[in-house]
PDB file of N, CA and C in Angstrom:
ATOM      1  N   UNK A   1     -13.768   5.273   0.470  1.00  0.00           N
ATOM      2  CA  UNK A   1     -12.590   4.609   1.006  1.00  0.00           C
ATOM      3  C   UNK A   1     -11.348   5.177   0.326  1.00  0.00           C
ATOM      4  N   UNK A   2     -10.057   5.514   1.305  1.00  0.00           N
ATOM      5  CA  UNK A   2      -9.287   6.075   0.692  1.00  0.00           C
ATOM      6  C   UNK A   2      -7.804   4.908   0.494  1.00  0.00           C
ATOM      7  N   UNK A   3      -7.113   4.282  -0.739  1.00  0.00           N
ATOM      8  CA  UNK A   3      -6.553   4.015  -0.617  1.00  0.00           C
ATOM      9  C   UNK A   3      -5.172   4.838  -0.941  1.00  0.00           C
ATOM     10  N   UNK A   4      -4.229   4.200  -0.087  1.00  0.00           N
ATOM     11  CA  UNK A   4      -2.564   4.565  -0.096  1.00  0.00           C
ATOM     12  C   UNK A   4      -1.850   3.399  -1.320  1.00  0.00           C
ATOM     13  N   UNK A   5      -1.087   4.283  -2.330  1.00  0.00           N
ATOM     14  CA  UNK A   5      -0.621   3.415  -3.157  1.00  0.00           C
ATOM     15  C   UNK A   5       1.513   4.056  -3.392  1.00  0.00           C
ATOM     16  N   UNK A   6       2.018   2.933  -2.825  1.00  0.00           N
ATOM     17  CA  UNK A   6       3.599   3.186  -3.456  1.00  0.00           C
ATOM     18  C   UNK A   6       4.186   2.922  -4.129  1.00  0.00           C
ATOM     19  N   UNK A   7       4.318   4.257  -5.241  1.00  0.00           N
ATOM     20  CA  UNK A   7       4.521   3.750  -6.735  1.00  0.00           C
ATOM     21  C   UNK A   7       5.911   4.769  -7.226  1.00  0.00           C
ATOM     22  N   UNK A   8       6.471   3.921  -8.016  1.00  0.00           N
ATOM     23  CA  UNK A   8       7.793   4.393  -8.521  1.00  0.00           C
ATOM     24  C   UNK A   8       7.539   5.499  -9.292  1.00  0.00           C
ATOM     25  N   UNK A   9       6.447   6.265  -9.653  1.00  0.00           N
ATOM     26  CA  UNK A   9       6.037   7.677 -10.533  1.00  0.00           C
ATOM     27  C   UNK A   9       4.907   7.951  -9.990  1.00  0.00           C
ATOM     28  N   UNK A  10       4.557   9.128 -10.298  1.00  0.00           N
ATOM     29  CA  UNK A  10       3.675  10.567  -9.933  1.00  0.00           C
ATOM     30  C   UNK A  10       2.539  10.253 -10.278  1.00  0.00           C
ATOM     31  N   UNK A  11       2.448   9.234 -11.012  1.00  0.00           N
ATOM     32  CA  UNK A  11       1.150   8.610 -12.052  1.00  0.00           C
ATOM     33  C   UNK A  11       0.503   7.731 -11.815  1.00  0.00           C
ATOM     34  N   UNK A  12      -0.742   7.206 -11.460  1.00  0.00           N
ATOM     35  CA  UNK A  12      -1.873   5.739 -12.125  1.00  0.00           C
ATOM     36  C   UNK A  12      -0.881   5.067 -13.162  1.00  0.00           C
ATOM     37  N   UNK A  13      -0.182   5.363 -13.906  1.00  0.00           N
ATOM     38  CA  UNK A  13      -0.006   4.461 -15.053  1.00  0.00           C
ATOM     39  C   UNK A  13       1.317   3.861 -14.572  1.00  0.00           C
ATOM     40  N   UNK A  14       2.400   4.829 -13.477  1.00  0.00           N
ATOM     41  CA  UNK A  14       3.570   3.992 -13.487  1.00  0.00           C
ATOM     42  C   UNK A  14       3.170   2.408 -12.254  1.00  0.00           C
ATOM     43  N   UNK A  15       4.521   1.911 -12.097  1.00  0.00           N
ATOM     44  CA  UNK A  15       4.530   0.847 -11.574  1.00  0.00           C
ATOM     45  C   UNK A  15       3.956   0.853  -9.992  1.00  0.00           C
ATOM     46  N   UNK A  16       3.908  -0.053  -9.432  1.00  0.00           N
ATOM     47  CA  UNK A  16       3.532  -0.095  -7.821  1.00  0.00           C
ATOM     48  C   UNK A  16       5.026  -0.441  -7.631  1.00  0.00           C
ATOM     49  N   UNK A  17       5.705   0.160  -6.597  1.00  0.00           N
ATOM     50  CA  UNK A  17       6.398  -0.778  -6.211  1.00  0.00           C
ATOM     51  C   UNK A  17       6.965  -1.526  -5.762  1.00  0.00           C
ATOM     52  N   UNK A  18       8.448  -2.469  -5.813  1.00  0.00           N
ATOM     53  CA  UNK A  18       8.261  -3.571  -5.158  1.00  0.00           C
ATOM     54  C   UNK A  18       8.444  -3.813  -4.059  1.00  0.00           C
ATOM     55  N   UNK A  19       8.542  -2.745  -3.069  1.00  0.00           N
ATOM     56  CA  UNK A  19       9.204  -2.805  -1.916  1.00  0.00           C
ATOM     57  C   UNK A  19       8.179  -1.565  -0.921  1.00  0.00           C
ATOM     58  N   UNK A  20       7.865  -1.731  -0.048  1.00  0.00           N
ATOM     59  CA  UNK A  20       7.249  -1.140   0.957  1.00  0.00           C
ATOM     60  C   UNK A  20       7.524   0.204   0.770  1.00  0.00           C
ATOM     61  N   UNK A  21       8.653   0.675   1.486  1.00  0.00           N
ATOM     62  CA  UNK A  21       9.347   2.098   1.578  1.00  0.00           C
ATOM     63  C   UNK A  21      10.547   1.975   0.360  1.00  0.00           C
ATOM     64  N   UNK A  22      10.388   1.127  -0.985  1.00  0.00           N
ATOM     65  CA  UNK A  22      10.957   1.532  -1.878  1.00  0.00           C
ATOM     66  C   UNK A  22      10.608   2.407  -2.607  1.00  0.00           C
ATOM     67  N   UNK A  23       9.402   2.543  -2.785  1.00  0.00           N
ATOM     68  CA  UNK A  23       9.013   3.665  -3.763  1.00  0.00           C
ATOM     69  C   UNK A  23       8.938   5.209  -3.130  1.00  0.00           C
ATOM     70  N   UNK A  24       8.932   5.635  -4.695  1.00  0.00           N
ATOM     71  CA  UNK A  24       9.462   7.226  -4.208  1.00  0.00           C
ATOM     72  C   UNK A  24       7.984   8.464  -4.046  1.00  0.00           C
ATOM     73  N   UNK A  25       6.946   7.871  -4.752  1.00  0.00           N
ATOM     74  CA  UNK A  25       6.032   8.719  -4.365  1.00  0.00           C
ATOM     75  C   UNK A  25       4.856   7.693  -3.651  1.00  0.00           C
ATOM     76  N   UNK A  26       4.104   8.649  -2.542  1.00  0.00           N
ATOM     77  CA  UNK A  26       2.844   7.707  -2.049  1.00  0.00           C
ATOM     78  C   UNK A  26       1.308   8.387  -2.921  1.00  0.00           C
ATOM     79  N   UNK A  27       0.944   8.174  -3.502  1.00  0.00           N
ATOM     80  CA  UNK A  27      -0.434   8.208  -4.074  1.00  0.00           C
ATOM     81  C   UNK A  27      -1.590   7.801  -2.957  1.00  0.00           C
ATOM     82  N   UNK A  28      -2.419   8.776  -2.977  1.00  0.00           N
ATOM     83  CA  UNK A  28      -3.788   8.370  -2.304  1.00  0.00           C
ATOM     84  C   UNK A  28      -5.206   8.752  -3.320  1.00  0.00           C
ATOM     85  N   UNK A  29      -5.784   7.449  -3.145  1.00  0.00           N
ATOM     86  CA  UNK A  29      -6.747   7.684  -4.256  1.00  0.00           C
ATOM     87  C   UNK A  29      -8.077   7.511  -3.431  1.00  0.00           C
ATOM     88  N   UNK A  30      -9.135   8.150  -3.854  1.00  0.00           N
ATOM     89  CA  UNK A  30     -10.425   7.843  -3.770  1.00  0.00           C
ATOM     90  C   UNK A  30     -11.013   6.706  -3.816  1.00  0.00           C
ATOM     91  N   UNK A  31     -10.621   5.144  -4.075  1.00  0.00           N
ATOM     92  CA  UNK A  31     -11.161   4.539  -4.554  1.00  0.00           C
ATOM     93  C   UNK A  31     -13.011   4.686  -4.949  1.00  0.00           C
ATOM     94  N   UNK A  32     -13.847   4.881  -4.536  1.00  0.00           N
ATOM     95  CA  UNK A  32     -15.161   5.223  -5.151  1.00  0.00           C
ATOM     96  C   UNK A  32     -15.389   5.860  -6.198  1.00  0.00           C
ATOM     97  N   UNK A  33     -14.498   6.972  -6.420  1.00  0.00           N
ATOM     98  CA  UNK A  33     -14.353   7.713  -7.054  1.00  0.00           C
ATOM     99  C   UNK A  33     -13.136   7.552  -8.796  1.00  0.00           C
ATOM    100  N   UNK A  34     -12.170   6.969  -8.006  1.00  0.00           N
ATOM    101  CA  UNK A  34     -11.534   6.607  -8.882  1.00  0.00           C
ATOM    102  C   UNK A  34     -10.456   7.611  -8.957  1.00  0.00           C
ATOM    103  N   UNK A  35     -10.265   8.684  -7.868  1.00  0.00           N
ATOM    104  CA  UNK A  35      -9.549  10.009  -8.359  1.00  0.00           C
ATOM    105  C   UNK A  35      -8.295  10.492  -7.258  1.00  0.00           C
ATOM    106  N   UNK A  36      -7.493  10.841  -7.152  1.00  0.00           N
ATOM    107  CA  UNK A  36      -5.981  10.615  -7.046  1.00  0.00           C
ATOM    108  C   UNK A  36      -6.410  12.015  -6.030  1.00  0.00           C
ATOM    109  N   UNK A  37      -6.229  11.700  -4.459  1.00  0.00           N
ATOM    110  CA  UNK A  37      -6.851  13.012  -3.648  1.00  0.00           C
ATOM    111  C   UNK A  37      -5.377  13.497  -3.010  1.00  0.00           C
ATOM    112  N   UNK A  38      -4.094  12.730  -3.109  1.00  0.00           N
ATOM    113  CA  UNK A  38      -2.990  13.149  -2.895  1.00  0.00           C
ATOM    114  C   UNK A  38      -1.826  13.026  -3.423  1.00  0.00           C
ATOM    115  N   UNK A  39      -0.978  13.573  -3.530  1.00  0.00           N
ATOM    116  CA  UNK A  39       0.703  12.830  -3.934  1.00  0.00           C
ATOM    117  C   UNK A  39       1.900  13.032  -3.230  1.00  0.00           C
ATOM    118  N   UNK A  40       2.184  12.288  -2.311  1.00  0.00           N
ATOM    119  CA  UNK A  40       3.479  12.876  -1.705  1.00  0.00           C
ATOM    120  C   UNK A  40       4.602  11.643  -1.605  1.00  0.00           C
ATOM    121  N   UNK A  41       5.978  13.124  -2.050  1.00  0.00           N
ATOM    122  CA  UNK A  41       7.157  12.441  -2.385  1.00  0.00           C
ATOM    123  C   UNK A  41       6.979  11.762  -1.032  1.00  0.00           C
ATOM    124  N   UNK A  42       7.865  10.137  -0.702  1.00  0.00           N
ATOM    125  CA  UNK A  42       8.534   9.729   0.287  1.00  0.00           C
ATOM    126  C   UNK A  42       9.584   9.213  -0.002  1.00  0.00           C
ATOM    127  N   UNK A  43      10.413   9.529  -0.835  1.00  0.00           N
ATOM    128  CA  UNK A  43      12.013   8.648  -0.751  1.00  0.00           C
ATOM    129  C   UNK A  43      12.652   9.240  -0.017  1.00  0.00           C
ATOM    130  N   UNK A  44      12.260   9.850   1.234  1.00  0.00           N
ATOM    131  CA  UNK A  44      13.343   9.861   2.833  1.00  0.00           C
ATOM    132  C   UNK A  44      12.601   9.584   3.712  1.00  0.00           C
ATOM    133  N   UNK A  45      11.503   9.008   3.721  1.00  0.00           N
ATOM    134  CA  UNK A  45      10.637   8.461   5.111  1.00  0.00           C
ATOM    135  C   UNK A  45      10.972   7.276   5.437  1.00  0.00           C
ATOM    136  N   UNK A  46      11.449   6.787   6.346  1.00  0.00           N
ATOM    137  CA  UNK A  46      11.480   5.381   7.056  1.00  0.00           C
ATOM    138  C   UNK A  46      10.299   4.645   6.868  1.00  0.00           C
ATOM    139  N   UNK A  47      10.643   3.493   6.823  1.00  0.00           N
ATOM    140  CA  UNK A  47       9.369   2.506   6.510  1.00  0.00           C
ATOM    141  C   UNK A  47       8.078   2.637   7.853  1.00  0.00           C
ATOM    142  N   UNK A  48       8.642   2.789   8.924  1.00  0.00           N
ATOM    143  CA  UNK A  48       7.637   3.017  10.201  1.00  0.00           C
ATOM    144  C   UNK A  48       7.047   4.228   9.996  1.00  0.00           C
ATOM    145  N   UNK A  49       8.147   5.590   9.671  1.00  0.00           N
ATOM    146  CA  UNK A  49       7.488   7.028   9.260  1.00  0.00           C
ATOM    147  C   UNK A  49       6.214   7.081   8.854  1.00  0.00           C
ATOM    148  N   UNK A  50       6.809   6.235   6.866  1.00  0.00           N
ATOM    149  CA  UNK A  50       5.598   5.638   6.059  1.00  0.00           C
ATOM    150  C   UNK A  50       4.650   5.526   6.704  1.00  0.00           C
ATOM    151  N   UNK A  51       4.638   4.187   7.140  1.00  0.00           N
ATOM    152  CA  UNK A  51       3.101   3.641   8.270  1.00  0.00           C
ATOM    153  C   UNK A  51       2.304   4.212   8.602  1.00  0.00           C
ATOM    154  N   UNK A  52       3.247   5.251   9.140  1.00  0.00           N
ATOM    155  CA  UNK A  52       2.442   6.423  10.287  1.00  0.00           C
ATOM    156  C   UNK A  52       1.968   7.564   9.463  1.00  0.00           C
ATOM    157  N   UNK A  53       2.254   7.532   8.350  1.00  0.00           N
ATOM    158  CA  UNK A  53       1.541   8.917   7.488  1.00  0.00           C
ATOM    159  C   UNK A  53       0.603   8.264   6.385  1.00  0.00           C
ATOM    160  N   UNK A  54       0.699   6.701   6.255  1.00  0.00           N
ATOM    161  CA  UNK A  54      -0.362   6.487   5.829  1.00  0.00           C
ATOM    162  C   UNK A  54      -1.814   6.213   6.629  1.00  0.00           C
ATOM    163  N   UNK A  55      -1.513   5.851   8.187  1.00  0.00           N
ATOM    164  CA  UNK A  55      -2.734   6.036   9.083  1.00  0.00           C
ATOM    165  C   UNK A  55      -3.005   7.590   8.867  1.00  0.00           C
ATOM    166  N   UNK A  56      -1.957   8.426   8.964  1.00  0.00           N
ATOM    167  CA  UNK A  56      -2.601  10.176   9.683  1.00  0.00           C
ATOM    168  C   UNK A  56      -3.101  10.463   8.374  1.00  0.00           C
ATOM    169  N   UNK A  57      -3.191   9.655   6.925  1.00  0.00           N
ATOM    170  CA  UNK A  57      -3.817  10.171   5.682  1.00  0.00           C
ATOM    171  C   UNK A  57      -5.372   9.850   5.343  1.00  0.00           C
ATOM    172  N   UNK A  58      -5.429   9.118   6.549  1.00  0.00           N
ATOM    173  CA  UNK A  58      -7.123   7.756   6.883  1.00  0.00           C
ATOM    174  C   UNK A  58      -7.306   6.970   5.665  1.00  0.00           C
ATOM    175  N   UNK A  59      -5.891   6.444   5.606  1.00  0.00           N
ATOM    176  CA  UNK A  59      -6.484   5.479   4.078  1.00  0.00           C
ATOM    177  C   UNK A  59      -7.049   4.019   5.179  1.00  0.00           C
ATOM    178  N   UNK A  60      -7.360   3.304   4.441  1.00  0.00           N
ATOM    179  CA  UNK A  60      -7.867   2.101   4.802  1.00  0.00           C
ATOM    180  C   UNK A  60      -7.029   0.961   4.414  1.00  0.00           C
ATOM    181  N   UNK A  61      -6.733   1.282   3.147  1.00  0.00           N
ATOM    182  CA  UNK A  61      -5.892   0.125   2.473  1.00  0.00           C
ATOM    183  C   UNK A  61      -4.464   0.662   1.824  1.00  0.00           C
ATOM    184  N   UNK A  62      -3.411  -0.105   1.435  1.00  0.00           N
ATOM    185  CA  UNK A  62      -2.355  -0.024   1.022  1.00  0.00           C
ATOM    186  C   UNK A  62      -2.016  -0.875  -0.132  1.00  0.00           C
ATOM    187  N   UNK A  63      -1.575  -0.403  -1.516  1.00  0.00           N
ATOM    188  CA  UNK A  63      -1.393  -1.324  -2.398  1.00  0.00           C
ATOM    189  C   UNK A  63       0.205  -1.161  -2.511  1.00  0.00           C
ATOM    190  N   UNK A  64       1.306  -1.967  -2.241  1.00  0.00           N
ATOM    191  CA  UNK A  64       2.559  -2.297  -2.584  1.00  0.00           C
ATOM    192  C   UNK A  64       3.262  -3.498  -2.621  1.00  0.00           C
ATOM    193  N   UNK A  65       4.248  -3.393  -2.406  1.00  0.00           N
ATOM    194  CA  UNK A  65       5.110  -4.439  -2.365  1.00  0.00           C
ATOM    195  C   UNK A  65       5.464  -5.469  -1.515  1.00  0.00           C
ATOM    196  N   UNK A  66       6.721  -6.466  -1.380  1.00  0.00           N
ATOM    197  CA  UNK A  66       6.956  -7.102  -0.012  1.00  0.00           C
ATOM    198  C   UNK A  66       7.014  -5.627   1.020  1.00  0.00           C
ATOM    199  N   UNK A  67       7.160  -6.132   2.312  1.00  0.00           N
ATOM    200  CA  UNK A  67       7.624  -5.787   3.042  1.00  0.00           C
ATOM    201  C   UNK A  67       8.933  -5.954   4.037  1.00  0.00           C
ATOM    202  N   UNK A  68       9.667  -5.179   4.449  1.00  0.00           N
ATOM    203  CA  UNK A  68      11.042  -5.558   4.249  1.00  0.00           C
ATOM    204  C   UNK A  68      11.517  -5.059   6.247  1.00  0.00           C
ATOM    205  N   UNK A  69      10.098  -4.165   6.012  1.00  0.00           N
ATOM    206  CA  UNK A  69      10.005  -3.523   7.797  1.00  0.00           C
ATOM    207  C   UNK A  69       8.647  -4.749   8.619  1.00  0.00           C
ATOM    208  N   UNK A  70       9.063  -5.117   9.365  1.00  0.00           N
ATOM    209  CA  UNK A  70       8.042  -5.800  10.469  1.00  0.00           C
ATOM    210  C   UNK A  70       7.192  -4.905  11.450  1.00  0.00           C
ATOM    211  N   UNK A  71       8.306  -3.752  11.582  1.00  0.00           N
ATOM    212  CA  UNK A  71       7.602  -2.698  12.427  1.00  0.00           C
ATOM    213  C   UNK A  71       6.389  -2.387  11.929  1.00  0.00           C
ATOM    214  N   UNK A  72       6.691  -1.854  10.464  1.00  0.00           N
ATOM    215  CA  UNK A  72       6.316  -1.197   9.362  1.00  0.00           C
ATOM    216  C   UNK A  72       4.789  -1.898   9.462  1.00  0.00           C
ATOM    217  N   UNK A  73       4.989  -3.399   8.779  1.00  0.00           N
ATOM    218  CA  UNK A  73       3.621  -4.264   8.911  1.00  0.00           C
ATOM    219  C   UNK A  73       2.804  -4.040   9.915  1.00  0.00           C
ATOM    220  N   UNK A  74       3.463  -4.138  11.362  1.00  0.00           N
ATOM    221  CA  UNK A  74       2.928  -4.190  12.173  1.00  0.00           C
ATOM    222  C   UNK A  74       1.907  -2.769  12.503  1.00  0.00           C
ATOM    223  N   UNK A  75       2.428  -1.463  12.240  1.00  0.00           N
ATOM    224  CA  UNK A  75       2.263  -0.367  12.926  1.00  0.00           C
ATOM    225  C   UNK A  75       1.038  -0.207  11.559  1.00  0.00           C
ATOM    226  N   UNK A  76       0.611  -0.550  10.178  1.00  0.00           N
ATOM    227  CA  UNK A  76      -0.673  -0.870   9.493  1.00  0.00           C
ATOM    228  C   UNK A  76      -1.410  -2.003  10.372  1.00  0.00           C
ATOM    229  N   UNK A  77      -0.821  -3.210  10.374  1.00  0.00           N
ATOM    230  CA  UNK A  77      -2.081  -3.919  10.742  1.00  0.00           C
ATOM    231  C   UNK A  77      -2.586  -3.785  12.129  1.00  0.00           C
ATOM    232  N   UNK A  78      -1.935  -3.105  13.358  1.00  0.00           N
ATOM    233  CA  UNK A  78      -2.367  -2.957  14.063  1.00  0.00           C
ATOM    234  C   UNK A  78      -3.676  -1.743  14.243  1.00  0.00           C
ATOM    235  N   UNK A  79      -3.574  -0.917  12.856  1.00  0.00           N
ATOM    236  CA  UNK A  79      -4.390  -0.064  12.562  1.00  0.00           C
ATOM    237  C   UNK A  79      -5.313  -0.242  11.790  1.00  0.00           C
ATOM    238  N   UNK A  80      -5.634  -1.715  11.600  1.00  0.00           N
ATOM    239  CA  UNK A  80      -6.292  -2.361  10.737  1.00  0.00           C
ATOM    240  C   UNK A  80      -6.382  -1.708   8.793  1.00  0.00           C
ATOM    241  N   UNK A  81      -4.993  -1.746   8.631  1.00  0.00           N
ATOM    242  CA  UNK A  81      -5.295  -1.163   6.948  1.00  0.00           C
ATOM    243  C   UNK A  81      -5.081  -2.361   6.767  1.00  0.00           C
ATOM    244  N   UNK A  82      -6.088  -2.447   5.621  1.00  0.00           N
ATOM    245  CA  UNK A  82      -5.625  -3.644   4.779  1.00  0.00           C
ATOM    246  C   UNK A  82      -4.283  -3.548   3.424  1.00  0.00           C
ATOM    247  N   UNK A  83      -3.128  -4.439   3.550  1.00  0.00           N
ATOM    248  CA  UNK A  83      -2.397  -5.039   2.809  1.00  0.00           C
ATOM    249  C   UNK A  83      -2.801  -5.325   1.561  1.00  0.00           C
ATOM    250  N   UNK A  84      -2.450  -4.517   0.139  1.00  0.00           N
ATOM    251  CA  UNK A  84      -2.759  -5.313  -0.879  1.00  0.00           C
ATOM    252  C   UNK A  84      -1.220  -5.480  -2.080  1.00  0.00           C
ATOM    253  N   UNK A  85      -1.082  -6.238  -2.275  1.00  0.00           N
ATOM    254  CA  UNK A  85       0.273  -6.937  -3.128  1.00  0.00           C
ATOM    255  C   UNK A  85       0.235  -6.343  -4.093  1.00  0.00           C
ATOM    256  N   UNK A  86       0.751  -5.302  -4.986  1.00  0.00           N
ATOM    257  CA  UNK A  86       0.618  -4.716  -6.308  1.00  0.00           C
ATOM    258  C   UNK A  86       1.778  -4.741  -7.110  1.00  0.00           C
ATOM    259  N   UNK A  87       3.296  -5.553  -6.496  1.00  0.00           N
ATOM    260  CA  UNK A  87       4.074  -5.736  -7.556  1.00  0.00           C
ATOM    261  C   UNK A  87       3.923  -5.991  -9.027  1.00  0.00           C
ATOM    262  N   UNK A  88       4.479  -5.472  -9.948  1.00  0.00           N
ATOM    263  CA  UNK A  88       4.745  -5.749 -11.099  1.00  0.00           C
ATOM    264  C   UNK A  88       3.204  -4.976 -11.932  1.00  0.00           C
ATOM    265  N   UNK A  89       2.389  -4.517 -10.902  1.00  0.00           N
ATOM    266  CA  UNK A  89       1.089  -4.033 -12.028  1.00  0.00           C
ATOM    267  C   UNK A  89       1.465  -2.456 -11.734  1.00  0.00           C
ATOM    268  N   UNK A  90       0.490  -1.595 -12.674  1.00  0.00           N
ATOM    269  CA  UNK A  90       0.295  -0.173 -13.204  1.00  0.00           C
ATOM    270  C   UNK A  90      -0.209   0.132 -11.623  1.00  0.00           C
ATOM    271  N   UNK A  91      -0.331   1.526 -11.588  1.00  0.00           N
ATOM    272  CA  UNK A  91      -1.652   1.825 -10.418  1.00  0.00           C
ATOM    273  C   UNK A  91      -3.014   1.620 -10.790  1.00  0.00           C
ATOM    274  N   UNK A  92      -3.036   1.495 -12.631  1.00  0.00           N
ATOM    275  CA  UNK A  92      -4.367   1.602 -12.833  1.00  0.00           C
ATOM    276  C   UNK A  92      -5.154  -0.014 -12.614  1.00  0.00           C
ATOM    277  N   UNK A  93      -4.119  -1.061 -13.232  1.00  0.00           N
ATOM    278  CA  UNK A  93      -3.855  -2.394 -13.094  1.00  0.00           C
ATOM    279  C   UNK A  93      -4.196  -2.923 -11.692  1.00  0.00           C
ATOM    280  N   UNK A  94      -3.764  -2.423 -10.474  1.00  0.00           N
ATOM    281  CA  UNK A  94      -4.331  -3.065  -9.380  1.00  0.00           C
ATOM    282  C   UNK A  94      -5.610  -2.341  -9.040  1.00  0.00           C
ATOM    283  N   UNK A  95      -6.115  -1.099  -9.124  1.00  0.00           N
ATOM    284  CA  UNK A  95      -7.101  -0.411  -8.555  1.00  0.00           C
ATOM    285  C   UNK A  95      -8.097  -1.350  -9.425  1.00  0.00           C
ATOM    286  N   UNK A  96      -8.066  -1.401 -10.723  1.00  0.00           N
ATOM    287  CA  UNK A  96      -9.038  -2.592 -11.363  1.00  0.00           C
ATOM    288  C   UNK A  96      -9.017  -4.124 -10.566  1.00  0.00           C
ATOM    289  N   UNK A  97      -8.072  -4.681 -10.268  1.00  0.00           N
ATOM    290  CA  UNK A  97      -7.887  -5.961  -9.867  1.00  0.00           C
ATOM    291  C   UNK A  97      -8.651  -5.700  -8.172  1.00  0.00           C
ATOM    292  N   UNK A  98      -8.523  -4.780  -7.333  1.00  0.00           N
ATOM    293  CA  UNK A  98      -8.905  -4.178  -5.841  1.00  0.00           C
ATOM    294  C   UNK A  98     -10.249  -4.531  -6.172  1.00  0.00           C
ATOM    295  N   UNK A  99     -10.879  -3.469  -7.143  1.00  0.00           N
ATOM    296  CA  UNK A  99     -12.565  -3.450  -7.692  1.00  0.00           C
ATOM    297  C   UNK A  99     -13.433  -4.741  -7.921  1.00  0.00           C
ATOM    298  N   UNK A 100     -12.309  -5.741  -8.350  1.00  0.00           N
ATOM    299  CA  UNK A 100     -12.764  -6.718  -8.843  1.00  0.00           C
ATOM    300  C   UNK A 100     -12.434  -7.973  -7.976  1.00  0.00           C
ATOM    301  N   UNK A 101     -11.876  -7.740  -6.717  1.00  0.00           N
ATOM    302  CA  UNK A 101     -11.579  -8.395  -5.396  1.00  0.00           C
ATOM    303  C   UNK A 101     -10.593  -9.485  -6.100  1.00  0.00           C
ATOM    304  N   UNK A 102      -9.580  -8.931  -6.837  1.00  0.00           N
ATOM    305  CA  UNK A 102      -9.148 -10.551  -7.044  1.00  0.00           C
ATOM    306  C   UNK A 102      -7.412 -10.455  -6.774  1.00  0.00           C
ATOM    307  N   UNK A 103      -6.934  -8.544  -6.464  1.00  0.00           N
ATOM    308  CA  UNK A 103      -5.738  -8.344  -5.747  1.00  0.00           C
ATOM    309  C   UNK A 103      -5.452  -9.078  -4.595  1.00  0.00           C
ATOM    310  N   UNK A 104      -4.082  -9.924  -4.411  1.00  0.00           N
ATOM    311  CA  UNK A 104      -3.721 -10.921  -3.247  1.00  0.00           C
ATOM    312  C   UNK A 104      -3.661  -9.466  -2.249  1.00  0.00           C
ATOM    313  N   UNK A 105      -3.937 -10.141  -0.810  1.00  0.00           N
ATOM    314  CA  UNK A 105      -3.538  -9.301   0.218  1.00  0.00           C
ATOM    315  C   UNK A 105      -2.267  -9.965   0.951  1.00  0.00           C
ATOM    316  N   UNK A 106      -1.732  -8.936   1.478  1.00  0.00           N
ATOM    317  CA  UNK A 106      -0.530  -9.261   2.078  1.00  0.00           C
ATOM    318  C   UNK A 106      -0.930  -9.674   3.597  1.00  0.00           C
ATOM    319  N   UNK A 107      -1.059 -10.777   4.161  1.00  0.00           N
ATOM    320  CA  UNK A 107      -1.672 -11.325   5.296  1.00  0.00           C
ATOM    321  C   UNK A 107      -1.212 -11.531   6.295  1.00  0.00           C
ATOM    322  N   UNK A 108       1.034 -11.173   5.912  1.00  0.00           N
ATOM    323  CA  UNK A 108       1.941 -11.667   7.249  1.00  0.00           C
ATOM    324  C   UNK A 108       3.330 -10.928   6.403  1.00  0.00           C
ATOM    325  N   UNK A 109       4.196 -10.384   7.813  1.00  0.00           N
ATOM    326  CA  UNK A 109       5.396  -9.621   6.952  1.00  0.00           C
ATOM    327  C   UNK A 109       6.326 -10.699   6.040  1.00  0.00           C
ATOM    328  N   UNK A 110       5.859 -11.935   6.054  1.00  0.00           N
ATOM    329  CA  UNK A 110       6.701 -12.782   5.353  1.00  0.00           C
ATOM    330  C   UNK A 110       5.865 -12.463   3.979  1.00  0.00           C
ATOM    331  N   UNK A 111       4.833 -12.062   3.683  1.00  0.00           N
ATOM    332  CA  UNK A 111       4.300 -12.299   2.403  1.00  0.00           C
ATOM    333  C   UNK A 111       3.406 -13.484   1.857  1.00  0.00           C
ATOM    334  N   UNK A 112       3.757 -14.825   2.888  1.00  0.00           N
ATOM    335  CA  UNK A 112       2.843 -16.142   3.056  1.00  0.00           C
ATOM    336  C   UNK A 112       1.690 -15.811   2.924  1.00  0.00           C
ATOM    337  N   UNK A 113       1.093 -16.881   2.263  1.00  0.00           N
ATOM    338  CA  UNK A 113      -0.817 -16.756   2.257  1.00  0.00           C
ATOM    339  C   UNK A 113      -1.178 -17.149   4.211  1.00  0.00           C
ATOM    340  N   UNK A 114      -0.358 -17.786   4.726  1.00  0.00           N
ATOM    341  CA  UNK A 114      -0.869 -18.108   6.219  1.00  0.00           C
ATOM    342  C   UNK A 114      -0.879 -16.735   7.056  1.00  0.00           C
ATOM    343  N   UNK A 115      -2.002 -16.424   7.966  1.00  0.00           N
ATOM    344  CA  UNK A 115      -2.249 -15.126   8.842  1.00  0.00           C
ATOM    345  C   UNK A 115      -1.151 -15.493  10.204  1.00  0.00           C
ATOM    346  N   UNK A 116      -0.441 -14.569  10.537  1.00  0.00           N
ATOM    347  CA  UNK A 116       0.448 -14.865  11.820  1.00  0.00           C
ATOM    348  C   UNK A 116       0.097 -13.702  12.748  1.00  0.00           C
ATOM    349  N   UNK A 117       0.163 -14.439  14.101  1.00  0.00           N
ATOM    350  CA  UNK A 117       0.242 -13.197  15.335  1.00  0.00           C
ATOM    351  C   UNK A 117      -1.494 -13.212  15.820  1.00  0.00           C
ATOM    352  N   UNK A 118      -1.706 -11.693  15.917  1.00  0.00           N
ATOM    353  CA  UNK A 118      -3.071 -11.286  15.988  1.00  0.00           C
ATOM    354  C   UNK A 118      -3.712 -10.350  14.679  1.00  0.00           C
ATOM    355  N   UNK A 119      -2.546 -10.520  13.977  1.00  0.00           N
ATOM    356  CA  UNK A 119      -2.828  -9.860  12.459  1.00  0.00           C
ATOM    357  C   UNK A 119      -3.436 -10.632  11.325  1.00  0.00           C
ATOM    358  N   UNK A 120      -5.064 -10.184  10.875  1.00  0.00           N
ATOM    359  CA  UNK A 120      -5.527 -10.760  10.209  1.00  0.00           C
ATOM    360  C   UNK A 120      -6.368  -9.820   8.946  1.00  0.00           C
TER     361      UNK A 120
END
């Protein structure tokens, strides 16, 4: 399984961060593996862009922030990636918390624990 992670540095160790299309690099990791299979800058991609290059990357899941685009939400969950909340932790910090199923998922562009729409 490949996850997509948007993090304010080049690194596992910097922050996730807090904002969808705030962060400046996208990380894609192996999760099984544990091993970092991409890195690409995005601090000029639109939040929908984003979306769309994290489907054409076949991740499954996404670890970041609120979301601030609806499109954005929408154009993942309609592609069924799963949403995972990684404010304020490391990359290494949520990929442990993912492993250990206990990372919140992001379930609605409001950020609410309630599922809205046909997005679940």
């Amino acid at each position: 399984m490949k996850v997509a992670m948007t993090m304010d540095g080049n690194t596992l160790e910097t922050s996730v961060s807090s904002e969808f299309d705030a962060g400046k690099y996208l990380i894609v990791v192996s999760r099984s593996e544990s091993t970092i299979v991409a890195i690409e800058i995005i601090d000029d991609l639109t939040a929908e862009n984003l979306a769309q290059k994290i489907i054409d990357l076949n991740c499954e899941g996404i670890v970041t922030g609120n979301f601030l685009s609806q499109k954005a939400f929408d154009i993942l969950a309609d592609a069924y990636v799963t949403r995972y909340l990684g404010t304020g932790l490391s990359g290494i910090e949520a990929l442990d918390m993912m492993n250990k199923r206990t990372l919140p998922l992001i379930r609605n562009y409001k950020g609410t624990n309630g599922c809205s729409g046909e997005h679940h």
